[in-house]
N, C-alpha and C. Protein backbone atom coordinates (compact mmCIF):
# COMPACT_ATOMS: atom_id res chain seq x y z
N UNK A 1 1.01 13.57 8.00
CA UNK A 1 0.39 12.72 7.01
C UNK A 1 0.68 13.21 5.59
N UNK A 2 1.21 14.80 5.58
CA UNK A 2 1.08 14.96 4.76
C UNK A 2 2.63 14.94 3.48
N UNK A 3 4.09 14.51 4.47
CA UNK A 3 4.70 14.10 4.06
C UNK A 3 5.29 12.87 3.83
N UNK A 4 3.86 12.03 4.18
CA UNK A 4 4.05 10.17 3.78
C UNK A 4 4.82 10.27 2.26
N UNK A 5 3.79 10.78 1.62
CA UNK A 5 3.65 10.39 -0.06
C UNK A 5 5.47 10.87 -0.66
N UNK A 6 5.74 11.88 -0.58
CA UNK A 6 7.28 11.98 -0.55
C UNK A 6 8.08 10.79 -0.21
N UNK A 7 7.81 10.71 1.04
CA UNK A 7 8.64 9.68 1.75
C UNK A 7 8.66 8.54 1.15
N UNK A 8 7.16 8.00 0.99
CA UNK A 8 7.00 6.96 -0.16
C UNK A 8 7.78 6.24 -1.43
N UNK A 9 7.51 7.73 -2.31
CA UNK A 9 8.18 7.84 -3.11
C UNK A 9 9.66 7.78 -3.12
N UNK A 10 10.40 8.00 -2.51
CA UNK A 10 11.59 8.48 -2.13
C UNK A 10 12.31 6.72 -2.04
N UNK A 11 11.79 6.40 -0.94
CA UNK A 11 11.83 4.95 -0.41
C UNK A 11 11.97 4.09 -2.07
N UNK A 12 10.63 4.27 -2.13
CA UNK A 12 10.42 3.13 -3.56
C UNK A 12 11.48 3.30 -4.95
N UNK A 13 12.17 4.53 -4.95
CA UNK A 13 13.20 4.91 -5.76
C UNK A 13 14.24 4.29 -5.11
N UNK A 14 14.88 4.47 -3.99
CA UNK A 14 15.78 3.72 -3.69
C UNK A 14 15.86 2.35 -3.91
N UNK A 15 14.74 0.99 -3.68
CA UNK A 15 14.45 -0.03 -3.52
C UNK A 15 14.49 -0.12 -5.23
N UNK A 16 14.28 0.62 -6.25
CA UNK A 16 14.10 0.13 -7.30
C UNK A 16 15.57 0.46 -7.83
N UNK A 17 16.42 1.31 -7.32
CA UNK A 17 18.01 1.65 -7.34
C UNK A 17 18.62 1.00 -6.73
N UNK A 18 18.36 0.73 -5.76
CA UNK A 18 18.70 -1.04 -4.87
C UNK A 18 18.68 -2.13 -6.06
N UNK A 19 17.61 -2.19 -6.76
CA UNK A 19 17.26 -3.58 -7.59
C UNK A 19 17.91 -4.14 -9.22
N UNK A 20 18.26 -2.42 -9.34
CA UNK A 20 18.92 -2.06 -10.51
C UNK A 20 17.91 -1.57 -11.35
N UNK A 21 16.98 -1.27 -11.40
CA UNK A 21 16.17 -0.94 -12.14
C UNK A 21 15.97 0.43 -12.24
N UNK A 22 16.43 1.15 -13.36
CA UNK A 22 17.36 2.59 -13.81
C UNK A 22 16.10 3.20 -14.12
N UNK A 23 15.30 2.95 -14.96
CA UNK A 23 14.27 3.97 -15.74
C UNK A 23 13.24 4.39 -14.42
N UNK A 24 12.88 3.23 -13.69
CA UNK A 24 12.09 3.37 -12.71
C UNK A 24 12.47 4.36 -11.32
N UNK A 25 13.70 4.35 -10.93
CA UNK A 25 14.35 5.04 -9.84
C UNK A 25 14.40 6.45 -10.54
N UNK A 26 15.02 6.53 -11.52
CA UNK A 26 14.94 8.08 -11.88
C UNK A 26 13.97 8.61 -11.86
N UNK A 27 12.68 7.81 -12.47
CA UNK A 27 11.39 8.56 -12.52
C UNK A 27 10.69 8.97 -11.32
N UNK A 28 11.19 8.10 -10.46
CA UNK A 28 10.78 7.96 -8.87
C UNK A 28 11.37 9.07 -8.24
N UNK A 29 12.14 9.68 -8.90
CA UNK A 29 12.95 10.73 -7.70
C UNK A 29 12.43 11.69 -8.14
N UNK A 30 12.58 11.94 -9.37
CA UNK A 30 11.63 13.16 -10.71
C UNK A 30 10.30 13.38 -9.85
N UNK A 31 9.74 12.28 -9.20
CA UNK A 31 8.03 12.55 -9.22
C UNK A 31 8.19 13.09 -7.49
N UNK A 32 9.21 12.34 -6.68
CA UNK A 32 9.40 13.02 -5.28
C UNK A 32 9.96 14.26 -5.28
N UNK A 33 10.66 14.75 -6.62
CA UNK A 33 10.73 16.02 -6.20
C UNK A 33 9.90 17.38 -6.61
N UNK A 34 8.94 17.04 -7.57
CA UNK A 34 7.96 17.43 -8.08
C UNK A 34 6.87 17.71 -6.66
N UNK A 35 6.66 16.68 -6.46
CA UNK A 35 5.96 16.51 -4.91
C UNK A 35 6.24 17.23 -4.00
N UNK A 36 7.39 17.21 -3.67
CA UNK A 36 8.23 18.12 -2.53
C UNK A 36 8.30 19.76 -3.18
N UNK A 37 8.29 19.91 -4.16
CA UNK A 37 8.10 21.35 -4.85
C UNK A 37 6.77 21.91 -4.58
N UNK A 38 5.67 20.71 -4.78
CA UNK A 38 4.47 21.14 -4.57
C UNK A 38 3.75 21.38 -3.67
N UNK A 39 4.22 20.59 -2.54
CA UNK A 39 4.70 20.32 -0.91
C UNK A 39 4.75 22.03 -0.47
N UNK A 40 5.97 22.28 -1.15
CA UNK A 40 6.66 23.71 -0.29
C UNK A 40 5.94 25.22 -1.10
N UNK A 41 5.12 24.91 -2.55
CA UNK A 41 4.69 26.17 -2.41
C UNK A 41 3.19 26.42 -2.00
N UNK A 42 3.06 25.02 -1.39
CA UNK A 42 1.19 25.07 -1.09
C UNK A 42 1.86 25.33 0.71
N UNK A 43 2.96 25.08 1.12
CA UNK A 43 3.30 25.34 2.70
C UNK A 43 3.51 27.18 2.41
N UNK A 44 4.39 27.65 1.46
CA UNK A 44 4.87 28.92 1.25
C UNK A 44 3.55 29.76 1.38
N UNK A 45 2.21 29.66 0.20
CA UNK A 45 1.56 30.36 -0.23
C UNK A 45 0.24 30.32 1.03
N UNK A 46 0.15 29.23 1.87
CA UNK A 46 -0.89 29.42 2.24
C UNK A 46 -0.83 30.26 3.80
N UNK A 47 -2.13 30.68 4.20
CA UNK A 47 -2.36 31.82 5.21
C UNK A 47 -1.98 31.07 6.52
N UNK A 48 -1.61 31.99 7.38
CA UNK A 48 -1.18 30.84 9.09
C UNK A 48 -2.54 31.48 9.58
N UNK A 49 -3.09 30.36 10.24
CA UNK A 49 -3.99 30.77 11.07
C UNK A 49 -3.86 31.20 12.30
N UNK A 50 -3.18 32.54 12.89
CA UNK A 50 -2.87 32.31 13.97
C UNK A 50 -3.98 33.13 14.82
N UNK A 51 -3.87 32.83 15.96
CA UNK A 51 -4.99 33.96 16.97
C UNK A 51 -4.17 33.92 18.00
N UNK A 52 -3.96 35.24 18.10
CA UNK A 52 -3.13 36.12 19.36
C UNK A 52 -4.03 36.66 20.04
């Protein structure tokens, strides 16, 4: 669930790069990869719960 919103984003950049619409797709990829950055250091930093 928690990599919908990427995906989302990702999608809706294409469809607006599909449409021709330039300012919008760039910003769209800018904000999925921001996401995906933020994605990987909240996956990096946080504790595994494991029980052995």
């Amino acid at each position: 669930m928690i990599m919908m919103l990427p995906f989302l984003t990702g999608m809706l950049a294409a469809w607006f790069g599909l449409k021709g619409h330039r300012p919008a797709c760039i910003s769209l990829w800018l904000l999925t990869l921001v996401i995906f950055a933020a994605w990987c250091k909240f996956h990096m930093t946080d504790p595994m719960g494991l029980s052995l």
